[in-house]
N, C-alpha and C. Protein backbone atom coordinates (compact mmCIF):
# COMPACT_ATOMS: atom_id res chain seq x y z
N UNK A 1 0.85 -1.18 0.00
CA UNK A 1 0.00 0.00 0.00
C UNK A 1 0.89 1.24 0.00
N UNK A 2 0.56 2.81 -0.96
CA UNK A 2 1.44 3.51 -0.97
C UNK A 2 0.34 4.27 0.18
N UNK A 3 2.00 5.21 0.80
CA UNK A 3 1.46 6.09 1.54
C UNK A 3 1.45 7.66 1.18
N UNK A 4 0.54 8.20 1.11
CA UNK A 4 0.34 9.70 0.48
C UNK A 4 1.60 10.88 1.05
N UNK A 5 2.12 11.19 0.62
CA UNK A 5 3.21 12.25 1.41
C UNK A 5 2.50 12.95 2.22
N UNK A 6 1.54 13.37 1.55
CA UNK A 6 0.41 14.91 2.57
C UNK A 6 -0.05 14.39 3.76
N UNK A 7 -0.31 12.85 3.47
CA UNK A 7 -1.11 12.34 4.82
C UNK A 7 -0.03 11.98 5.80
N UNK A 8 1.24 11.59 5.38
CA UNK A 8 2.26 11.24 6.88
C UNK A 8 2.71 12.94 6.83
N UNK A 9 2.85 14.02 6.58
CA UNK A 9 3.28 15.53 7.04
C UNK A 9 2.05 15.74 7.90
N UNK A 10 1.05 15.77 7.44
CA UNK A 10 -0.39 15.81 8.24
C UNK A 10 -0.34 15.05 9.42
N UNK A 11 -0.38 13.97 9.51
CA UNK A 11 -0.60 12.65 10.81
C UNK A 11 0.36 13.43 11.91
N UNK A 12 -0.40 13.19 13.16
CA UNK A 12 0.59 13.00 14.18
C UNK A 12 1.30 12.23 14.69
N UNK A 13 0.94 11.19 14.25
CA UNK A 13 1.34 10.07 14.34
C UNK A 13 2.54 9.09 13.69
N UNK A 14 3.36 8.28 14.28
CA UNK A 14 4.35 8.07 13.67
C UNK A 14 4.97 6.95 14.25
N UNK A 15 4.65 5.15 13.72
CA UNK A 15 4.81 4.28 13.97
C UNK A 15 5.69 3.64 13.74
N UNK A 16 6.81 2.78 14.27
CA UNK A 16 8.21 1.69 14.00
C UNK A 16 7.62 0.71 14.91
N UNK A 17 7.79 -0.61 13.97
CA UNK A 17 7.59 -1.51 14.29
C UNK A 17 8.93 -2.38 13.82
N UNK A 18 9.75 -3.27 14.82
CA UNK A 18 10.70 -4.45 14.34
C UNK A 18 9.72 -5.70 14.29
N UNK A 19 10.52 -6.85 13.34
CA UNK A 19 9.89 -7.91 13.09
C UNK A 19 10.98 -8.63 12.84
N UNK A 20 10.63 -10.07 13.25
CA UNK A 20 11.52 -10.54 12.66
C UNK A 20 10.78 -11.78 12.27
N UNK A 21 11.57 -11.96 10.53
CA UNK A 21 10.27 -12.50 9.41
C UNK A 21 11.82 -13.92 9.32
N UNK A 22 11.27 -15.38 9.30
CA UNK A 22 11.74 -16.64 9.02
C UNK A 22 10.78 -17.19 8.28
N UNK A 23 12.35 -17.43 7.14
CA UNK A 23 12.08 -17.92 5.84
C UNK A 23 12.84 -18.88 4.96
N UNK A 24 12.36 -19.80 4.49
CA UNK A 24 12.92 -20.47 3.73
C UNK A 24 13.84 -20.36 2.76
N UNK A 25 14.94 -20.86 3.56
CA UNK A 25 16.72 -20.04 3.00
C UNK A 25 17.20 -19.89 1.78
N UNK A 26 16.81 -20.92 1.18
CA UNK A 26 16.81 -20.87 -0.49
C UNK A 26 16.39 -19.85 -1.06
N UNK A 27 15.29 -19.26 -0.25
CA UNK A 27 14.81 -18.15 -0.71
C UNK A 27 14.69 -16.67 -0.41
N UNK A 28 15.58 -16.55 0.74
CA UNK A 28 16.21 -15.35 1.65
C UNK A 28 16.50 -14.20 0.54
N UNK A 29 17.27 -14.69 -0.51
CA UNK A 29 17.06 -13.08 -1.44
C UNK A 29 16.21 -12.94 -1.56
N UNK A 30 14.85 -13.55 -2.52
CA UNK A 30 13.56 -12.98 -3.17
C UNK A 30 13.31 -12.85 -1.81
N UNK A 31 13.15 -13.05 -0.98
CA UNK A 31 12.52 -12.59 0.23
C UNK A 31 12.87 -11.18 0.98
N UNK A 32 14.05 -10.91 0.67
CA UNK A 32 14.84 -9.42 1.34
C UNK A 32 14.06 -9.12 0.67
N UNK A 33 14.43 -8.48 -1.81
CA UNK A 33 13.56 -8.22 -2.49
C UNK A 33 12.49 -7.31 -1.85
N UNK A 34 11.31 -8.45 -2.10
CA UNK A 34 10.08 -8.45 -1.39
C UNK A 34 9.73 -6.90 -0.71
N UNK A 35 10.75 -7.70 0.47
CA UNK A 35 10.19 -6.96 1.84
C UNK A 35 11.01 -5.21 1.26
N UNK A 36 11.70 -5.23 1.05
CA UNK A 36 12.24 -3.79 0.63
C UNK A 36 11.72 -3.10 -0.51
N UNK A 37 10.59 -3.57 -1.23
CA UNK A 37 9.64 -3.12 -2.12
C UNK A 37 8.62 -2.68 -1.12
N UNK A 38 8.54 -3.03 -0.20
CA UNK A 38 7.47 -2.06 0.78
C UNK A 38 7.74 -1.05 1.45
N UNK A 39 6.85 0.19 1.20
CA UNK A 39 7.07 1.56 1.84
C UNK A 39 7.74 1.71 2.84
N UNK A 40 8.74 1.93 3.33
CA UNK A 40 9.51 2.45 4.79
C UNK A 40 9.94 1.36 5.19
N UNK A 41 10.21 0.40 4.57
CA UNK A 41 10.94 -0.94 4.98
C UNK A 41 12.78 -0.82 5.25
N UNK A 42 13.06 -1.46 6.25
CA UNK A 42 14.42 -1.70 6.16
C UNK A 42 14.66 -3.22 6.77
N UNK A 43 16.07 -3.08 6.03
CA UNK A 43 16.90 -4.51 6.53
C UNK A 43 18.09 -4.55 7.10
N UNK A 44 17.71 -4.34 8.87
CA UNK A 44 19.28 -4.13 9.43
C UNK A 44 20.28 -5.19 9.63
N UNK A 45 19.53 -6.56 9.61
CA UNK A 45 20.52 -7.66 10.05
C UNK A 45 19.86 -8.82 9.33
N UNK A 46 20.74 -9.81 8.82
CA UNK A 46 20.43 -10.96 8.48
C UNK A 46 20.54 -12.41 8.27
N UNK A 47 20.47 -13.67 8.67
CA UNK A 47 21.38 -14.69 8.79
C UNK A 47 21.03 -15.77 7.93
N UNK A 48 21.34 -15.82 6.82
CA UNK A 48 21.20 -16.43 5.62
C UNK A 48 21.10 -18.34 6.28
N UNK A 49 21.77 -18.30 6.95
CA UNK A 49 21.90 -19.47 6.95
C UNK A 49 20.87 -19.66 7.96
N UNK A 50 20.10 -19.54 8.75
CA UNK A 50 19.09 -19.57 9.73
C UNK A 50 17.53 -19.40 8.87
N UNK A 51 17.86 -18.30 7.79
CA UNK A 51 16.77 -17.72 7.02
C UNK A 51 15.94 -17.13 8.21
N UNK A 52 16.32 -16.23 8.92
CA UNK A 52 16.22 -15.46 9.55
C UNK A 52 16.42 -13.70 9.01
N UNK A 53 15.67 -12.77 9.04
CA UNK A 53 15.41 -11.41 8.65
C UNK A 53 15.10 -10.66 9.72
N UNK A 54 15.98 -9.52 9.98
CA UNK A 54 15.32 -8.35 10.86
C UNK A 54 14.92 -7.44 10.00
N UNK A 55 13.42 -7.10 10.07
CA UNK A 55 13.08 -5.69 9.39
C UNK A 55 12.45 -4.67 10.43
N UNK A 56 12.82 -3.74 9.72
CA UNK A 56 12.23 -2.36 10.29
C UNK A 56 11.20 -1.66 9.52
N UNK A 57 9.75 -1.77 9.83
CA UNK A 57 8.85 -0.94 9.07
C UNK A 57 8.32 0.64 10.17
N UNK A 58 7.86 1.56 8.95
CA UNK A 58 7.56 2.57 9.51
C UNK A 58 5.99 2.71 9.18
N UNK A 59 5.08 4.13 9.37
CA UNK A 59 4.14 4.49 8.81
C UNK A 59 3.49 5.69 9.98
N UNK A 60 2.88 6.20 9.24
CA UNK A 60 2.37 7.16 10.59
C UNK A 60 0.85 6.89 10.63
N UNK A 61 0.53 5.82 10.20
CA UNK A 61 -0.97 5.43 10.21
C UNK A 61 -0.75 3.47 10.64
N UNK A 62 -1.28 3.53 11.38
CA UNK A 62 -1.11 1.88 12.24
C UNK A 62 -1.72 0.63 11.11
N UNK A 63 -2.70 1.08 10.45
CA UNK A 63 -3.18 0.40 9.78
C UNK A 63 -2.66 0.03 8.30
N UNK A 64 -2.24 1.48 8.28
CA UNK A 64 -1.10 0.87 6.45
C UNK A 64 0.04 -0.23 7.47
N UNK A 65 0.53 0.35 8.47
CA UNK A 65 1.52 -0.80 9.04
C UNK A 65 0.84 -2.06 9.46
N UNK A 66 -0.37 -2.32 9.46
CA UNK A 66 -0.76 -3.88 9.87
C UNK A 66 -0.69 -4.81 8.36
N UNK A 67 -1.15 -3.46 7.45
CA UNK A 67 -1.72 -3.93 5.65
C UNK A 67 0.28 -4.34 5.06
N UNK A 68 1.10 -3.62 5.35
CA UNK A 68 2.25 -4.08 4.95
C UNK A 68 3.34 -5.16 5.73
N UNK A 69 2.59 -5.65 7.18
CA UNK A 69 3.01 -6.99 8.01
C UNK A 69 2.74 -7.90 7.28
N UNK A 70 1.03 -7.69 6.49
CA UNK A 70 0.60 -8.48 6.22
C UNK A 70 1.00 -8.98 4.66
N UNK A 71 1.21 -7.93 3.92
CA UNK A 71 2.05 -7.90 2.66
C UNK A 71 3.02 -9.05 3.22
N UNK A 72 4.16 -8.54 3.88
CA UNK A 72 5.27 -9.38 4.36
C UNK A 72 4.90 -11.14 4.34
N UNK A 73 3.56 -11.04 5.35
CA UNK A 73 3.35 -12.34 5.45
C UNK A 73 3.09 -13.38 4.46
N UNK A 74 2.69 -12.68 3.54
CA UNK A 74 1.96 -13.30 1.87
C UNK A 74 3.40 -13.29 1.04
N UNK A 75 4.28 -12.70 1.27
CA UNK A 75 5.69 -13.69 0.30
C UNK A 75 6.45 -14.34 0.47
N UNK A 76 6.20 -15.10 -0.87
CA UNK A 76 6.54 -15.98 -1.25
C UNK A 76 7.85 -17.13 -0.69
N UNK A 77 8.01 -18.30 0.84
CA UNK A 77 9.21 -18.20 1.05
C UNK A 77 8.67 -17.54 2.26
N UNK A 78 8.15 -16.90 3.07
CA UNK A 78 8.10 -16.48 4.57
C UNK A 78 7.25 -17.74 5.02
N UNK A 79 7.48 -17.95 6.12
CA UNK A 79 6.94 -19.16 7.26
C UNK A 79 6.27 -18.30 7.97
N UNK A 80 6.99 -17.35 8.57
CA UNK A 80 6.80 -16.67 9.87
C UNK A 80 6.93 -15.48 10.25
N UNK A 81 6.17 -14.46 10.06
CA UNK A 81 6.67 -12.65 10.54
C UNK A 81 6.04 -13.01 11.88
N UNK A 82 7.10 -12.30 13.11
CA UNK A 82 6.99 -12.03 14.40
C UNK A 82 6.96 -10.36 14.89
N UNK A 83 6.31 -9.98 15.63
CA UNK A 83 6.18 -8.58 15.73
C UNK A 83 6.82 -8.40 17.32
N UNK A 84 8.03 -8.13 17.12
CA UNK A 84 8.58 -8.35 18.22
C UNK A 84 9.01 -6.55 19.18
N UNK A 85 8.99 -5.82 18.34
CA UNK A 85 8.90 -3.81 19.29
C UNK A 85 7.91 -3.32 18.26
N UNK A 86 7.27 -2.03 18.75
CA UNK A 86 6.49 -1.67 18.46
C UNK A 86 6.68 -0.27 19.11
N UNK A 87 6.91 0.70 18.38
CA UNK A 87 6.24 2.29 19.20
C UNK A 87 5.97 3.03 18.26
N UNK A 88 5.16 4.38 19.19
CA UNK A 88 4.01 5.35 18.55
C UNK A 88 4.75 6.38 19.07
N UNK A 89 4.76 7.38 18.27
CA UNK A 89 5.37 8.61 18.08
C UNK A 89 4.35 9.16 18.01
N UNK A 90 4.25 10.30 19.36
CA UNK A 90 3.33 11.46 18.94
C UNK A 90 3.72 12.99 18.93
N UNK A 91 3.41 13.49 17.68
CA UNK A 91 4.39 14.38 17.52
C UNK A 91 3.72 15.52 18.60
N UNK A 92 2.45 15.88 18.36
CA UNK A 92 1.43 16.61 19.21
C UNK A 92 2.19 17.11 20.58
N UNK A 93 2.58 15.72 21.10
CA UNK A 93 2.51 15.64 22.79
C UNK A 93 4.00 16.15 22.87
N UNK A 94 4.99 16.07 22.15
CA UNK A 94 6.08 16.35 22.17
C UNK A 94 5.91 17.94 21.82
N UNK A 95 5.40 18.46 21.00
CA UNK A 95 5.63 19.66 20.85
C UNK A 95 5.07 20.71 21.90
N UNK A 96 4.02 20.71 22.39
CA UNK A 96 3.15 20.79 23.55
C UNK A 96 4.19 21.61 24.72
């Protein structure tokens, strides 16, 4: 799902979520791929031989971030996304 520029400058809101997605090793590239074709995705660490992935997704709307876990979960070669940190950024309360 793309996210509108106007609507994350707009949002107060501002979500990071880590995961860590296990996958069938053979297939650990198309699987990085994948996951880095999704909006605000990153890939800080990885253990090829485990087929093990740490990603980092962003979004400032919770729900494009549940719709792109779930992306994650549907390719091709993932077993398993785990949602292991999670925080909410509010910009509001900080500026205040």
């Amino acid at each position: 799902m793309q996210e509108n520029i106007n609507d994350m400058n707009e949002s107060p809101n501002w979500h990071v979520c880590g995961l860590v997605v296990q996958c069938n090793p053979e297939k650990i590239q198309a699987v990085k791929t994948a996951l880095l074709a999704i909006t605000h995705t990153e890939i800080p660490a990885v253990d090829e031989k485990m087929g093990k992935i740490v990603a980092v997704m962003q979004s400032h709307d919770e729900h494009i971030l549940l719709d792109n876990m779930e992306s994650a979960k549907n390719i091709d070669g993932v077993i398993v996304v785990s949602l292991v940190y999670h925080q909410q950024d509010v910009q509001n309360a900080m500026n205040d």
